[in-house]
C-alpha atoms as a PDB file:
ATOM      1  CA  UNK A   1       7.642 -11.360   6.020  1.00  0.00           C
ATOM      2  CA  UNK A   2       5.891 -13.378   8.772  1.00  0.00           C
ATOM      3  CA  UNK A   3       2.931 -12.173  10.627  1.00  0.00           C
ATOM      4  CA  UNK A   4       4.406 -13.645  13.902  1.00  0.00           C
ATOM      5  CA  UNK A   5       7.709 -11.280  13.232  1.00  0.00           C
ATOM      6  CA  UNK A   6       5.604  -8.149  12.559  1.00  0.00           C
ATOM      7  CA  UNK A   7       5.487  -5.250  15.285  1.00  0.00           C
ATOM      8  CA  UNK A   8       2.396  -4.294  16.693  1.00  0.00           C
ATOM      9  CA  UNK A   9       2.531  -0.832  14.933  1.00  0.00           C
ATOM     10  CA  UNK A  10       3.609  -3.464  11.609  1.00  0.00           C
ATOM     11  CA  UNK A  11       0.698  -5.245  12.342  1.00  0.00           C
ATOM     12  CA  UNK A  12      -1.562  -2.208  11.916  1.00  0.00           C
ATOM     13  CA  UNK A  13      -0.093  -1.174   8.725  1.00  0.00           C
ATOM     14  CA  UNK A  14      -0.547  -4.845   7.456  1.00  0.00           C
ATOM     15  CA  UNK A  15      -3.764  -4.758   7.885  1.00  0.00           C
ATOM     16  CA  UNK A  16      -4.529  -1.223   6.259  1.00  0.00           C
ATOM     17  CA  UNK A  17      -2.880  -2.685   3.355  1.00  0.00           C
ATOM     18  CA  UNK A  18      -6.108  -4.833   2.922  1.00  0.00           C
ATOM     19  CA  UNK A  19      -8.531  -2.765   0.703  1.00  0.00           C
ATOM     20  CA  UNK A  20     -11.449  -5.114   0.054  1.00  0.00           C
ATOM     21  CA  UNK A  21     -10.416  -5.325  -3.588  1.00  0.00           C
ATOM     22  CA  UNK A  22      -8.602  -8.018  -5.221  1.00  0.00           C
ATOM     23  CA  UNK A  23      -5.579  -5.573  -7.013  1.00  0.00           C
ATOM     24  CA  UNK A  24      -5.261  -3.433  -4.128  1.00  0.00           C
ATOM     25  CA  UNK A  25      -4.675  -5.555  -1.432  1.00  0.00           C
ATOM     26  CA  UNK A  26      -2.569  -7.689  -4.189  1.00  0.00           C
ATOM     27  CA  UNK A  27      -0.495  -4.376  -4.994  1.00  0.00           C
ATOM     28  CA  UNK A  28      -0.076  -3.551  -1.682  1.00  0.00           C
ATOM     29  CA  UNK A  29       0.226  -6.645   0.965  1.00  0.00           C
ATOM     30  CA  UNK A  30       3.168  -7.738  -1.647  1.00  0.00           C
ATOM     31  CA  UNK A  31       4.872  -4.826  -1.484  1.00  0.00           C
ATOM     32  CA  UNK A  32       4.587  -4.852   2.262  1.00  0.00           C
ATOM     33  CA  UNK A  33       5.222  -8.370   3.058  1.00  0.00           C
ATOM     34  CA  UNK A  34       8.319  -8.337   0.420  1.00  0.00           C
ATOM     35  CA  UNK A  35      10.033  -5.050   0.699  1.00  0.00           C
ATOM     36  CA  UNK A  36       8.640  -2.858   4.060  1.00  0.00           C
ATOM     37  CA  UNK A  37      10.825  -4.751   6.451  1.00  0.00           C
ATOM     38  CA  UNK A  38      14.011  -3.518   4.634  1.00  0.00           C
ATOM     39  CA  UNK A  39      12.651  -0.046   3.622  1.00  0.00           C
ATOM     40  CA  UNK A  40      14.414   2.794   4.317  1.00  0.00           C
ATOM     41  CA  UNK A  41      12.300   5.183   6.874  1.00  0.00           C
ATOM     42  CA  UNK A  42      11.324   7.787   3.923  1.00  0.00           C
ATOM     43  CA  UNK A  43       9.909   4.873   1.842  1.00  0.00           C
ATOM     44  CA  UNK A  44       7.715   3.717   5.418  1.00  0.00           C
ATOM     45  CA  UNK A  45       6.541   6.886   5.816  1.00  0.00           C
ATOM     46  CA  UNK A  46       5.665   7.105   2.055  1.00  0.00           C
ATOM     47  CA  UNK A  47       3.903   3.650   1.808  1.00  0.00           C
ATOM     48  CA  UNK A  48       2.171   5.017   5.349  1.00  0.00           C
ATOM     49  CA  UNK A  49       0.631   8.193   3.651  1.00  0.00           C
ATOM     50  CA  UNK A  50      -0.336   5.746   0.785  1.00  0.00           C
ATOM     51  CA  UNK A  51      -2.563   3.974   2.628  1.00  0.00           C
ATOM     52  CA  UNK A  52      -4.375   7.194   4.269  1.00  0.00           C
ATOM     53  CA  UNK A  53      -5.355   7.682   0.521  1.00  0.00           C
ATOM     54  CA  UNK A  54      -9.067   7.188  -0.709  1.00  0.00           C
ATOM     55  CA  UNK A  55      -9.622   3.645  -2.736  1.00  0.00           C
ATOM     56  CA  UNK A  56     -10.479   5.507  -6.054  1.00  0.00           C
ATOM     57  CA  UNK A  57      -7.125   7.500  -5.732  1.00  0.00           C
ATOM     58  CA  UNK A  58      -5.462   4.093  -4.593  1.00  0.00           C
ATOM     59  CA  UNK A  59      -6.611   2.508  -8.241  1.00  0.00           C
ATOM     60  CA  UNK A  60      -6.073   5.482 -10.186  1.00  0.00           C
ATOM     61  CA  UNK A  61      -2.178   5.003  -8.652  1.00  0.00           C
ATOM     62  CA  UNK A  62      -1.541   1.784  -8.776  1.00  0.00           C
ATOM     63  CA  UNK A  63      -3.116   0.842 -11.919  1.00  0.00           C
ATOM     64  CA  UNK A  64      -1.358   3.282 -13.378  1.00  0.00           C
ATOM     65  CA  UNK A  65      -3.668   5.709 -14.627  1.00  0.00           C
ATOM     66  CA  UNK A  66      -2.014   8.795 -12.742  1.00  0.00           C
ATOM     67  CA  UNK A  67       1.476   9.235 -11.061  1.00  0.00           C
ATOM     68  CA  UNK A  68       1.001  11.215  -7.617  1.00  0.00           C
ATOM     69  CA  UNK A  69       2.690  14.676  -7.851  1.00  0.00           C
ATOM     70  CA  UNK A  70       4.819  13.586  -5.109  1.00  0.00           C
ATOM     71  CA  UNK A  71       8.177  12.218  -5.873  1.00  0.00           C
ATOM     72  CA  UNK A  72       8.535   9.808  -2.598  1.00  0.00           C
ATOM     73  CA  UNK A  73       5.033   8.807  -3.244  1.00  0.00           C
ATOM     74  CA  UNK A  74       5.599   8.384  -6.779  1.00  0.00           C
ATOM     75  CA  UNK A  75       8.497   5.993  -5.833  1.00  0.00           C
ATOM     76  CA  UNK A  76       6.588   3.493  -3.513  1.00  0.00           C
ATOM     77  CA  UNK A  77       3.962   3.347  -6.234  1.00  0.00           C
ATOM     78  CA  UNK A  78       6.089   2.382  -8.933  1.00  0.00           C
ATOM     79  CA  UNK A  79       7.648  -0.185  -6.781  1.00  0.00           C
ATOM     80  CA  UNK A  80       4.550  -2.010  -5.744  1.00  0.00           C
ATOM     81  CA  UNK A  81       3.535  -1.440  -9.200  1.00  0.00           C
ATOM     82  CA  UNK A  82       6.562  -3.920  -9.843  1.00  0.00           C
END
Protein backbone atom coordinates (compact mmCIF):
# COMPACT_ATOMS: atom_id res chain seq x y z
CA UNK A 1 0.00 0.00 0.00
CA UNK A 2 1.15 3.55 -0.89
CA UNK A 3 1.31 6.32 1.56
CA UNK A 4 -0.09 8.75 -1.13
CA UNK A 5 -3.34 6.24 -1.41
CA UNK A 6 -3.82 6.08 2.39
CA UNK A 7 -6.88 8.00 4.05
CA UNK A 8 -6.27 10.49 6.48
CA UNK A 9 -7.84 8.29 9.28
CA UNK A 10 -5.26 5.36 7.31
CA UNK A 11 -2.66 7.64 7.75
CA UNK A 12 -3.10 7.79 11.53
CA UNK A 13 -3.23 4.15 11.97
CA UNK A 14 0.03 3.89 9.82
CA UNK A 15 1.72 5.73 11.89
CA UNK A 16 0.59 4.05 15.30
CA UNK A 17 1.86 1.02 13.73
CA UNK A 18 5.42 2.50 14.34
CA UNK A 19 6.52 1.32 17.87
CA UNK A 20 10.12 2.51 18.17
CA UNK A 21 11.28 -1.11 18.07
CA UNK A 22 12.68 -2.90 15.24
CA UNK A 23 10.06 -6.27 15.42
CA UNK A 24 7.16 -4.27 16.21
CA UNK A 25 6.99 -1.83 13.74
CA UNK A 26 8.36 -4.83 11.35
CA UNK A 27 5.29 -7.06 12.59
CA UNK A 28 3.00 -4.51 12.27
CA UNK A 29 3.66 -1.81 9.28
CA UNK A 30 3.78 -5.25 7.08
CA UNK A 31 0.76 -6.39 8.08
CA UNK A 32 -0.74 -2.99 7.50
CA UNK A 33 0.83 -1.98 4.35
CA UNK A 34 0.12 -5.71 2.88
CA UNK A 35 -3.20 -6.83 4.13
CA UNK A 36 -5.31 -3.64 5.98
CA UNK A 37 -6.46 -2.23 2.69
CA UNK A 38 -8.38 -5.49 1.89
CA UNK A 39 -9.39 -6.35 5.52
CA UNK A 40 -12.63 -7.05 6.32
CA UNK A 41 -14.07 -4.26 8.94
CA UNK A 42 -13.87 -6.83 12.07
CA UNK A 43 -10.16 -7.49 11.26
CA UNK A 44 -9.68 -3.17 11.13
CA UNK A 45 -11.23 -2.83 14.14
CA UNK A 46 -9.15 -5.74 15.62
CA UNK A 47 -5.71 -4.54 14.28
CA UNK A 48 -7.15 -0.90 15.70
CA UNK A 49 -7.54 -2.22 19.37
CA UNK A 50 -4.06 -3.85 18.77
CA UNK A 51 -2.38 -0.91 18.55
CA UNK A 52 -4.14 0.79 21.77
CA UNK A 53 -2.18 -2.10 23.51
CA UNK A 54 0.94 -1.38 25.80
CA UNK A 55 4.52 -2.28 23.96
CA UNK A 56 5.31 -5.10 26.54
CA UNK A 57 1.82 -6.70 25.76
CA UNK A 58 2.54 -5.89 21.95
CA UNK A 59 5.92 -8.26 22.26
CA UNK A 60 4.52 -10.72 24.48
CA UNK A 61 1.79 -11.09 21.29
CA UNK A 62 3.57 -10.94 18.54
CA UNK A 63 6.56 -12.79 19.49
CA UNK A 64 4.55 -15.29 20.43
CA UNK A 65 4.91 -15.73 23.96
CA UNK A 66 1.04 -15.38 24.77
CA UNK A 67 -2.12 -15.60 22.50
CA UNK A 68 -4.68 -12.73 23.58
CA UNK A 69 -7.87 -14.31 25.06
CA UNK A 70 -9.68 -12.71 22.34
CA UNK A 71 -10.47 -14.68 19.30
CA UNK A 72 -10.57 -11.58 16.65
CA UNK A 73 -7.51 -10.36 18.32
CA UNK A 74 -5.98 -13.62 18.34
CA UNK A 75 -6.59 -13.72 14.52
CA UNK A 76 -4.83 -10.39 13.47
CA UNK A 77 -1.93 -11.52 15.60
CA UNK A 78 -1.36 -14.69 14.05
CA UNK A 79 -1.59 -13.08 10.72
CA UNK A 80 1.02 -10.44 11.20
CA UNK A 81 2.81 -13.08 12.96
CA UNK A 82 2.90 -14.61 9.30
Amino acid sequence: MSSNALQPKDTQIRWHCRRGTRELDHLLLGWFESSYAAASDTQKSAFRSLLELQDPELVAYLLGATSPADSQLADVVHAARN
